[in-house]
C-alpha atoms as a PDB file:
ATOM      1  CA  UNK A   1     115.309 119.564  99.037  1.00  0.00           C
ATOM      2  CA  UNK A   2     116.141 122.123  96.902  1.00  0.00           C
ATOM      3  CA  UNK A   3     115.937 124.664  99.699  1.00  0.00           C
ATOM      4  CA  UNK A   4     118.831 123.165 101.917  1.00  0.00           C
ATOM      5  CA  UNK A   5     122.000 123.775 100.892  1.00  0.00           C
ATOM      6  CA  UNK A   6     124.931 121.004 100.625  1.00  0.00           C
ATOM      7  CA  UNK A   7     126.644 121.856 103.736  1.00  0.00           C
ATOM      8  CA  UNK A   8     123.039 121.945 105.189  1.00  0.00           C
ATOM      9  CA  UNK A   9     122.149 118.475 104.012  1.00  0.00           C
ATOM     10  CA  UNK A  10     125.396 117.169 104.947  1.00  0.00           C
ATOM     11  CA  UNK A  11     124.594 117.737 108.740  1.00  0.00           C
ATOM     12  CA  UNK A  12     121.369 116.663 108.590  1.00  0.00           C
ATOM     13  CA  UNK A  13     122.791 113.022 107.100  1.00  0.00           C
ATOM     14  CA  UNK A  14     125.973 113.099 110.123  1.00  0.00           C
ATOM     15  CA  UNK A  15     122.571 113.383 112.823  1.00  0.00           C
ATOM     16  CA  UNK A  16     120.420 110.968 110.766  1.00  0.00           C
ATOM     17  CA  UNK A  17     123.055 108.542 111.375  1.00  0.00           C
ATOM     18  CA  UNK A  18     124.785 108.671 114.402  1.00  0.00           C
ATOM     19  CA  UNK A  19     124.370 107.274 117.250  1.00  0.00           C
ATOM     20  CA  UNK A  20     123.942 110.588 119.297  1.00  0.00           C
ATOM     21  CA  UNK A  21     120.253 110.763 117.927  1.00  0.00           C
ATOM     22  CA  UNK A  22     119.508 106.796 119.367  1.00  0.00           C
ATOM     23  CA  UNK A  23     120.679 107.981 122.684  1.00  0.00           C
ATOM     24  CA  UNK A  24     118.664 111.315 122.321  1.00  0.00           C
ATOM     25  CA  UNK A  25     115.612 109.039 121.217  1.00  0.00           C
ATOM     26  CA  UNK A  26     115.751 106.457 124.239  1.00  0.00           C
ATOM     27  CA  UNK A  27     116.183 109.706 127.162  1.00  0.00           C
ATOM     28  CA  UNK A  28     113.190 111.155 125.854  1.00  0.00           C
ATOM     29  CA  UNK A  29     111.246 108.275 126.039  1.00  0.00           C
ATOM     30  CA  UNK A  30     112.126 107.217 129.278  1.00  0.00           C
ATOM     31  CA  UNK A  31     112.604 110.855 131.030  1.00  0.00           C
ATOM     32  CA  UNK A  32     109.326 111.881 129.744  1.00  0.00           C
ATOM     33  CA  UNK A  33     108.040 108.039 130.630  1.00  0.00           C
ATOM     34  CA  UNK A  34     109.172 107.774 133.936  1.00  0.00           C
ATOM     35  CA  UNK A  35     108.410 111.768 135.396  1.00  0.00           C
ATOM     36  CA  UNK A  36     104.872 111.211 134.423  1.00  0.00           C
ATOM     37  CA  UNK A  37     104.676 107.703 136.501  1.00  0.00           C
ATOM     38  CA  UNK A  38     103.453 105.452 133.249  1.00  0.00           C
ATOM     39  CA  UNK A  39     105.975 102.986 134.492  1.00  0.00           C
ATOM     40  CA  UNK A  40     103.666 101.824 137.503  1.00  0.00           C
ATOM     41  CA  UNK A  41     100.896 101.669 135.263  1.00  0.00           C
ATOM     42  CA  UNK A  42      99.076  98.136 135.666  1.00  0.00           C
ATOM     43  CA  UNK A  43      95.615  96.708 133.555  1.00  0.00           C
ATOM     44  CA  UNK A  44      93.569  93.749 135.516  1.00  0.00           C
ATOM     45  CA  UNK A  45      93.887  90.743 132.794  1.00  0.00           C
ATOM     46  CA  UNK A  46      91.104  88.039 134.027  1.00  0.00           C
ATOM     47  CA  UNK A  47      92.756  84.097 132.586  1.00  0.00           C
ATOM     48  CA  UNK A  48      90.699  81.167 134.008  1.00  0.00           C
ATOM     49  CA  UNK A  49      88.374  83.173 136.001  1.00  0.00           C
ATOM     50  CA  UNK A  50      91.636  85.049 137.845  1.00  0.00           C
ATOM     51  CA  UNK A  51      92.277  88.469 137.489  1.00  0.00           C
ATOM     52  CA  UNK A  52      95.804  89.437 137.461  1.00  0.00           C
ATOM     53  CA  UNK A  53      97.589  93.063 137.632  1.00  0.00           C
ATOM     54  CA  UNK A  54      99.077  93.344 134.406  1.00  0.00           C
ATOM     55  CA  UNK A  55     102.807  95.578 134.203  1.00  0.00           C
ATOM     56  CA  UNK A  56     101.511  97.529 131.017  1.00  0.00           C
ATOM     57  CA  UNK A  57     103.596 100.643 131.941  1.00  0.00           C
ATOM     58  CA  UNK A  58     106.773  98.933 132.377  1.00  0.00           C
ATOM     59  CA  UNK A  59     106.018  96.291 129.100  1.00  0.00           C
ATOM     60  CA  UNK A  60     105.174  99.233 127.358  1.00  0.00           C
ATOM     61  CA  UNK A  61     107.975 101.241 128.328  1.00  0.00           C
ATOM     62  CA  UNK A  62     110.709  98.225 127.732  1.00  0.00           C
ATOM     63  CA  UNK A  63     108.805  97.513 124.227  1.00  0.00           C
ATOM     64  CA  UNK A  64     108.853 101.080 122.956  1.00  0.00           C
ATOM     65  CA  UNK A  65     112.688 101.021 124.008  1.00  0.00           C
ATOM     66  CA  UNK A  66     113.207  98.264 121.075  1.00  0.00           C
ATOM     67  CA  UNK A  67     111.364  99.610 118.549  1.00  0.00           C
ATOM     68  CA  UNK A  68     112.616 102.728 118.971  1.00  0.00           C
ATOM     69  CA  UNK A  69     116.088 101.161 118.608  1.00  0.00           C
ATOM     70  CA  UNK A  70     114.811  99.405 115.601  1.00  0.00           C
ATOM     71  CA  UNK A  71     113.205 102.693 114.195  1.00  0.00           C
ATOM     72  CA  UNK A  72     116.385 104.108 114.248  1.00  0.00           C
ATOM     73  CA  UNK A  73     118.759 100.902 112.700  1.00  0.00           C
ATOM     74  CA  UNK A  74     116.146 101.113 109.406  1.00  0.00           C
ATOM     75  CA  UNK A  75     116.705 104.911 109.167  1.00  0.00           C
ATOM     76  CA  UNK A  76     120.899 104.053 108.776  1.00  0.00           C
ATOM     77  CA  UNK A  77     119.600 101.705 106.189  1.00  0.00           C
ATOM     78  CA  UNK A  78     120.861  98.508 109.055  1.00  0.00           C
ATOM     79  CA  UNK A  79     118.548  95.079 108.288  1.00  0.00           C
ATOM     80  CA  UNK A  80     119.033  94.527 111.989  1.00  0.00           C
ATOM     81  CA  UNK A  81     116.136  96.889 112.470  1.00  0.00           C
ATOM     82  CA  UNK A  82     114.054  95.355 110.714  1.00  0.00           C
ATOM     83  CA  UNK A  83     114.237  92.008 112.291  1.00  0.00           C
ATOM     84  CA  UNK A  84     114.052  94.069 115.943  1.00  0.00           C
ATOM     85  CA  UNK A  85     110.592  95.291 114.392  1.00  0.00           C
ATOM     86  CA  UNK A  86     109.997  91.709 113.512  1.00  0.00           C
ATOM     87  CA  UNK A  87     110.259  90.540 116.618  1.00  0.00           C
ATOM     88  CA  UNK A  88     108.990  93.783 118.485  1.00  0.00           C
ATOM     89  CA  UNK A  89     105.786  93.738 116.930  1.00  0.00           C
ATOM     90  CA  UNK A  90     104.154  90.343 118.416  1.00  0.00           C
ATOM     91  CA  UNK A  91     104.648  92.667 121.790  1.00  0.00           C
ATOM     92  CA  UNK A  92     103.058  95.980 120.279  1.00  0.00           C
ATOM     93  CA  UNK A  93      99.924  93.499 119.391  1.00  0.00           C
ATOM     94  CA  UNK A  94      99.581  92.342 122.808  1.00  0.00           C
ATOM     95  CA  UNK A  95      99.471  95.928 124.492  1.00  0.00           C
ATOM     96  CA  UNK A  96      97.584  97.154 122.101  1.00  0.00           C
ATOM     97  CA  UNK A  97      94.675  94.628 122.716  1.00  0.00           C
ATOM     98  CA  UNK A  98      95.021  94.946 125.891  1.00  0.00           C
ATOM     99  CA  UNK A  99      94.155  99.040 125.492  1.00  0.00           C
ATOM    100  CA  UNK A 100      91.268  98.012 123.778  1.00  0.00           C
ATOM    101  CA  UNK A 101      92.220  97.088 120.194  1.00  0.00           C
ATOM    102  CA  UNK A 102      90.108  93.866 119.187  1.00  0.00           C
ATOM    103  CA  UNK A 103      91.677  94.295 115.777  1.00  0.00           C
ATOM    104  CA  UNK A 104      95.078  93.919 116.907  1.00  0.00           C
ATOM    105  CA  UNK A 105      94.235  89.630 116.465  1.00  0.00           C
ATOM    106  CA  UNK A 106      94.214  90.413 113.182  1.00  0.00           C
ATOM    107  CA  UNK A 107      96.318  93.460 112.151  1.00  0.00           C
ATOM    108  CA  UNK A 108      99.829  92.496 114.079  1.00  0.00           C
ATOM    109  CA  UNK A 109     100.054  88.845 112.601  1.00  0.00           C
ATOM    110  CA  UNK A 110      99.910  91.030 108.938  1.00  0.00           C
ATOM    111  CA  UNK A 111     102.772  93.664 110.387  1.00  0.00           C
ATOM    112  CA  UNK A 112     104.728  90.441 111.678  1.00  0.00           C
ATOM    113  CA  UNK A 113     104.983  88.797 108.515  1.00  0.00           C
ATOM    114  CA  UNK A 114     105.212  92.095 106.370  1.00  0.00           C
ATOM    115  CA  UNK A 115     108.370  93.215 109.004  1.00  0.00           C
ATOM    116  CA  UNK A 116     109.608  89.920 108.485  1.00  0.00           C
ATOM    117  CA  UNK A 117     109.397  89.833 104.602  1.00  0.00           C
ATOM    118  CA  UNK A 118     110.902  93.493 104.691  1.00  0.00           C
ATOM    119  CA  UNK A 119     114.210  91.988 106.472  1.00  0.00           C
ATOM    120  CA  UNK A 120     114.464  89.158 103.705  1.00  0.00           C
ATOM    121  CA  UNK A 121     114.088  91.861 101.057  1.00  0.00           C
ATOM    122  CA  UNK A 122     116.966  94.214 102.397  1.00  0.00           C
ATOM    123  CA  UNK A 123     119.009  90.993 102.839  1.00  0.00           C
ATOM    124  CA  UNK A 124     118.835  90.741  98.923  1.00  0.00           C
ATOM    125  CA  UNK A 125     119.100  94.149  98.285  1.00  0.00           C
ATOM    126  CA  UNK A 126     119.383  97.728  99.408  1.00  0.00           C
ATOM    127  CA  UNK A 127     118.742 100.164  96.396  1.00  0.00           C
ATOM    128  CA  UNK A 128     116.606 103.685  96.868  1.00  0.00           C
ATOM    129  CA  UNK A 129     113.486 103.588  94.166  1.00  0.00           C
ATOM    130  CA  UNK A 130     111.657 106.530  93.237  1.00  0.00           C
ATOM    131  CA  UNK A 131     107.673 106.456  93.731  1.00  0.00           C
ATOM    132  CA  UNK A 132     106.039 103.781  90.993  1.00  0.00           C
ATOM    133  CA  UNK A 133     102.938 102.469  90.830  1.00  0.00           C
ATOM    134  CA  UNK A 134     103.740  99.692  93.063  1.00  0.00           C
ATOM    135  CA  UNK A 135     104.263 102.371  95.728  1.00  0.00           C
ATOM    136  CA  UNK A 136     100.540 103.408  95.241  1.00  0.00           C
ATOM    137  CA  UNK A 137      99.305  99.730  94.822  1.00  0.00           C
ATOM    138  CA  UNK A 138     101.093  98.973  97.964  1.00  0.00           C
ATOM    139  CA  UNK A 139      99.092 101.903 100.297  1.00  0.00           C
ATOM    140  CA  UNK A 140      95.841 101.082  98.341  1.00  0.00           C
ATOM    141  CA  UNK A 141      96.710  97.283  99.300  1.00  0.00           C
ATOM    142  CA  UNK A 142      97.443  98.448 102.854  1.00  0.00           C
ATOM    143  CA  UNK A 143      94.277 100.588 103.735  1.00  0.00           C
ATOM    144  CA  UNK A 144      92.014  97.614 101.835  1.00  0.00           C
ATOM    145  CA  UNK A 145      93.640  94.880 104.188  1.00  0.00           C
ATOM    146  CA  UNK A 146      93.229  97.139 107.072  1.00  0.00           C
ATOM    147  CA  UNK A 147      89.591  98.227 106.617  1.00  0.00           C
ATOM    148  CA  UNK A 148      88.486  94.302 105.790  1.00  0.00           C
ATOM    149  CA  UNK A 149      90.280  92.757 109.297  1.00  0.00           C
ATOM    150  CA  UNK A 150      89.227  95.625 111.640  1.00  0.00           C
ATOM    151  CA  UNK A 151      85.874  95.474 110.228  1.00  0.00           C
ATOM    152  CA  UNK A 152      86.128  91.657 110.886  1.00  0.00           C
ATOM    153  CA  UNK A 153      87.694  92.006 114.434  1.00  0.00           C
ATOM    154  CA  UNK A 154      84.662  94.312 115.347  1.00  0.00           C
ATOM    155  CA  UNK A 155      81.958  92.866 114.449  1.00  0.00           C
ATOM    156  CA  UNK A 156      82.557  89.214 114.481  1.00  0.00           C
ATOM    157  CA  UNK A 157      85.234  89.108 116.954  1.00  0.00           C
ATOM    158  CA  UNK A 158      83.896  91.542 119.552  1.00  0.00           C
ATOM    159  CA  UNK A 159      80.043  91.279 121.399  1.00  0.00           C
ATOM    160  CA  UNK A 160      79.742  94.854 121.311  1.00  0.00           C
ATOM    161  CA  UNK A 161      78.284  97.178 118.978  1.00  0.00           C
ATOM    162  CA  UNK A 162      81.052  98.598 116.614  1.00  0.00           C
ATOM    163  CA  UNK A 163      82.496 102.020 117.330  1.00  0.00           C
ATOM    164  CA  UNK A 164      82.460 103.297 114.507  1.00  0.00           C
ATOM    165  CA  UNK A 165      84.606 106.328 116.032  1.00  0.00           C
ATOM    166  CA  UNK A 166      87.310 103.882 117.540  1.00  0.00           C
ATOM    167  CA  UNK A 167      86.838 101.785 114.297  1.00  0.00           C
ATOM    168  CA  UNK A 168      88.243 104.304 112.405  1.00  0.00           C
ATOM    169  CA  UNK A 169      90.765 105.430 114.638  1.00  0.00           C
ATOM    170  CA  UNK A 170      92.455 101.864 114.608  1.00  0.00           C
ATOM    171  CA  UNK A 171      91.697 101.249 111.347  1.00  0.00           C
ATOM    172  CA  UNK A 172      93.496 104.363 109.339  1.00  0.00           C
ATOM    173  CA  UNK A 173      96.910 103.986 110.838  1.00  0.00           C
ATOM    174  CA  UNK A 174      96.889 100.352 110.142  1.00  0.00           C
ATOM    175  CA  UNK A 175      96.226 101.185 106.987  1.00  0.00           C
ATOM    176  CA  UNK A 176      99.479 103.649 106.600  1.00  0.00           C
ATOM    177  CA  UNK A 177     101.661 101.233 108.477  1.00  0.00           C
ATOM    178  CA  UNK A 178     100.732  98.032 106.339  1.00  0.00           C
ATOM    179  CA  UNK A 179     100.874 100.178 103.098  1.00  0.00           C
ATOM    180  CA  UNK A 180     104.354 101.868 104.302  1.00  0.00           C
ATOM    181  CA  UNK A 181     105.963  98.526 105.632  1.00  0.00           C
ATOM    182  CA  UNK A 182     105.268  97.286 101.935  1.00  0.00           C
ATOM    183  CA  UNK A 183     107.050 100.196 100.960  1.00  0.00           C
ATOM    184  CA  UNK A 184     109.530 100.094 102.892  1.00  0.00           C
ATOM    185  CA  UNK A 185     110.919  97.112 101.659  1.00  0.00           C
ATOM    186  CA  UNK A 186     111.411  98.459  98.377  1.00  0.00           C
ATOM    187  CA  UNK A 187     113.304 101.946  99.666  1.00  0.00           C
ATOM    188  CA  UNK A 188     111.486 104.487  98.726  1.00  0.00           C
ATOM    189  CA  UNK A 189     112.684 107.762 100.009  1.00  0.00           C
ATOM    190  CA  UNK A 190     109.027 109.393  99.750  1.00  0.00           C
ATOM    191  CA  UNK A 191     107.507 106.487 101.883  1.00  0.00           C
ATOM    192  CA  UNK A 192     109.327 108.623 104.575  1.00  0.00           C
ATOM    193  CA  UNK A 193     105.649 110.966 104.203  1.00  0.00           C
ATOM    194  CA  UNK A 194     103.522 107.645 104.763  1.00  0.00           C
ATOM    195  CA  UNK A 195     105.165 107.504 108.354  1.00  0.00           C
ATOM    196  CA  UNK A 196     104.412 110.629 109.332  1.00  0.00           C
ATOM    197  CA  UNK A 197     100.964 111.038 108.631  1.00  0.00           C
ATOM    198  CA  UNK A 198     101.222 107.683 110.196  1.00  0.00           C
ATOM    199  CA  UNK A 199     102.975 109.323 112.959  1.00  0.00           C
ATOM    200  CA  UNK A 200     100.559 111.931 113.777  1.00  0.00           C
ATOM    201  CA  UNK A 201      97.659 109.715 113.788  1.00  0.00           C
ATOM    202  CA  UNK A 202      99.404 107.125 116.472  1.00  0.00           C
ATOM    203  CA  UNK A 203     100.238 109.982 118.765  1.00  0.00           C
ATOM    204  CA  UNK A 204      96.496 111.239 118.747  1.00  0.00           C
ATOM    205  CA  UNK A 205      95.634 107.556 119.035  1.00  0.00           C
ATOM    206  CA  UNK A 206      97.715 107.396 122.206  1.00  0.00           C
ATOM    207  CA  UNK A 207      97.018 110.236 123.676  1.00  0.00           C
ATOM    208  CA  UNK A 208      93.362 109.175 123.932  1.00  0.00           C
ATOM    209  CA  UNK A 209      94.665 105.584 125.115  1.00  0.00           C
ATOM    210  CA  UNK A 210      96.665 107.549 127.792  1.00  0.00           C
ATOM    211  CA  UNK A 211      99.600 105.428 126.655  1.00  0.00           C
ATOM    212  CA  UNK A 212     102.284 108.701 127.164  1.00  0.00           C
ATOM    213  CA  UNK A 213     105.484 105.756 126.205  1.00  0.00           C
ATOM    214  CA  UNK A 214     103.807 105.436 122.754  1.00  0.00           C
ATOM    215  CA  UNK A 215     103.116 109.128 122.572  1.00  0.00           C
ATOM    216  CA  UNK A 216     106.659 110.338 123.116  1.00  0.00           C
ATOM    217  CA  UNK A 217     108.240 107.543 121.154  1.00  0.00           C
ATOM    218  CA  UNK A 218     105.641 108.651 118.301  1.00  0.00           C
ATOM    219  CA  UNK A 219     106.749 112.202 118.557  1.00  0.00           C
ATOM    220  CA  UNK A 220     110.478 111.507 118.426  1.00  0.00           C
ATOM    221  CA  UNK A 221     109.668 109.102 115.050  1.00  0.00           C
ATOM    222  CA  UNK A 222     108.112 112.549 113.299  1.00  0.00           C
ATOM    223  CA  UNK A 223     111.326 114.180 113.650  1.00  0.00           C
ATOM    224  CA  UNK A 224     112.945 111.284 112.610  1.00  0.00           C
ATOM    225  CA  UNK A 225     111.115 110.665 109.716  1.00  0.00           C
ATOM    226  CA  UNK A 226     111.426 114.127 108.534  1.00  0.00           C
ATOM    227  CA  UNK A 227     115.347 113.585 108.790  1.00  0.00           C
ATOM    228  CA  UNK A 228     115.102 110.026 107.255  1.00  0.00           C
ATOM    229  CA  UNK A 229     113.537 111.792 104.286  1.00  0.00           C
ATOM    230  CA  UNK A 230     116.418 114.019 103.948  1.00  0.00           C
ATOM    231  CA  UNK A 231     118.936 111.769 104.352  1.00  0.00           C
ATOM    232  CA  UNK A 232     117.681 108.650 101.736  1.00  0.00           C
ATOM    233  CA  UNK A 233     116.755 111.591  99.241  1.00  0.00           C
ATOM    234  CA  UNK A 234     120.025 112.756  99.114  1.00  0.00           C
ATOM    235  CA  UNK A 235     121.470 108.972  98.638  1.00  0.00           C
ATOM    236  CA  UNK A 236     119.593 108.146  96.484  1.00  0.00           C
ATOM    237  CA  UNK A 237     120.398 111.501  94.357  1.00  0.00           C
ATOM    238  CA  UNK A 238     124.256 110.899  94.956  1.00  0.00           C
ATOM    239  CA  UNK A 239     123.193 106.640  93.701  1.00  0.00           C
ATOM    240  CA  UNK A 240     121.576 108.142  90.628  1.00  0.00           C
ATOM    241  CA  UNK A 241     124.759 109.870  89.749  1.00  0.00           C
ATOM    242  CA  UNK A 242     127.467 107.237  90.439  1.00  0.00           C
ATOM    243  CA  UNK A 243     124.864 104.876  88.286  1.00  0.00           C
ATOM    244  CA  UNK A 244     124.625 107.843  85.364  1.00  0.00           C
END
């Protein structure tokens, strides 16, 4: 922080939060969706013996319009966000098992109710904490509860023999996103570094599920989270001071 100067920081926080960088987000996303064709992606779903041409290009696309919108209300510190991720995530489950997650059964019902408990706690209050050992408890927490339900999903859940290559690949950024959603109810400015290594690991994850919505949504949340970073650090510096 102590690089930037004021007048530096100051127009980082005006981008952070205005409404210029949601538009920027969502043309991105669908520009970079739709000249690449991902919209007229379909999956064959089989229910009852029927198989059925599944829209996941167009699901996918509509979904990752949401969350980015929700990405974006969290980083402006707006609770609406959070119950958009809420709500957004059932949908994220469901494409994701559908690409071949079989621990998404297990995983999304934990994000669901961790989203949800995240928009109860801003709803109570909204003040920036520095890192405690609850922040650390809470990623430990995160990576444990992700190891033990993908490890579940796979070998109980699935017939096949467990990747352990895929395993791994699901299971570490499950682990950052459970650990950071914890986090993120209590406002810490440094969980802004959870999301993106968490970041990073999705859009590698995506690339290899050839799911290019997720992988442009994921690279526009980097930048965002580096910005996000900025911006709480700084509010929670000027909070410290009006407090002192």
């Amino acid at each position: 922080m102590s690089i930037l100067s004021k007048n530096k920081i100051e127009q980082i926080k005006a981008v952070t939060n205005s409404q210029y960088l949601d538009i920027i987000g969502l043309i991105v996303v669908l520009a970079g969706s739709f000249s690449l064709g991902y919209h007229t992606t379909e999956v064959p779903i089989t229910i009852y013996d029927s198989t059925y041409l599944f829209p996941l290009g167009s699901i996918s696309i509509l979904n990752v319009s949401f969350s980015l919108i929700g990405n974006r209300l969290v980083t402006k510190k707006n609770n609406l966000g959070n119950f958009i991720a809420t709500v957004n995530t059932f949908i994220s489950g469901f494409i994701d098992y559908l690409l071949g997650n079989v621990g998404a059964i297990l995983t999304y019902p934990v994000s669901f109710i961790s989203n949800y408990l995240v928009f109860r706690a801003w709803k109570k209050s909204q003040v920036l904490r520095s890192v405690d050992f609850i922040f650390y408890r809470n990623i430990i927490l995160g990576f444990l509860l992700s190891f033990i339900l993908n490890y579940i999903a796979f070998t109980f859940l699935s017939s096949k023999p467990i990747n352990w290559q895929l395993f791994f690949a699901i299971s570490i950024p499950a682990g950052i996103t459970f650990g950071g959603t914890f986090n993120t109810a209590r406002m810490y400015p440094d969980n802004w570094f959870m999301w993106q290594f968490y970041n990073i690991t999705k859009i590698v994850q995506n690339v290899l599920q050839m799911n290019w919505a997720n992988v442009f949504k994921y690279g526009f949340y980097f930048i965002n989270a580096v910005l996000g970073y900025i911006t709480w650090k700084d509010d929670k510096k000027i909070m410290d001071k009006n407090d002192y």
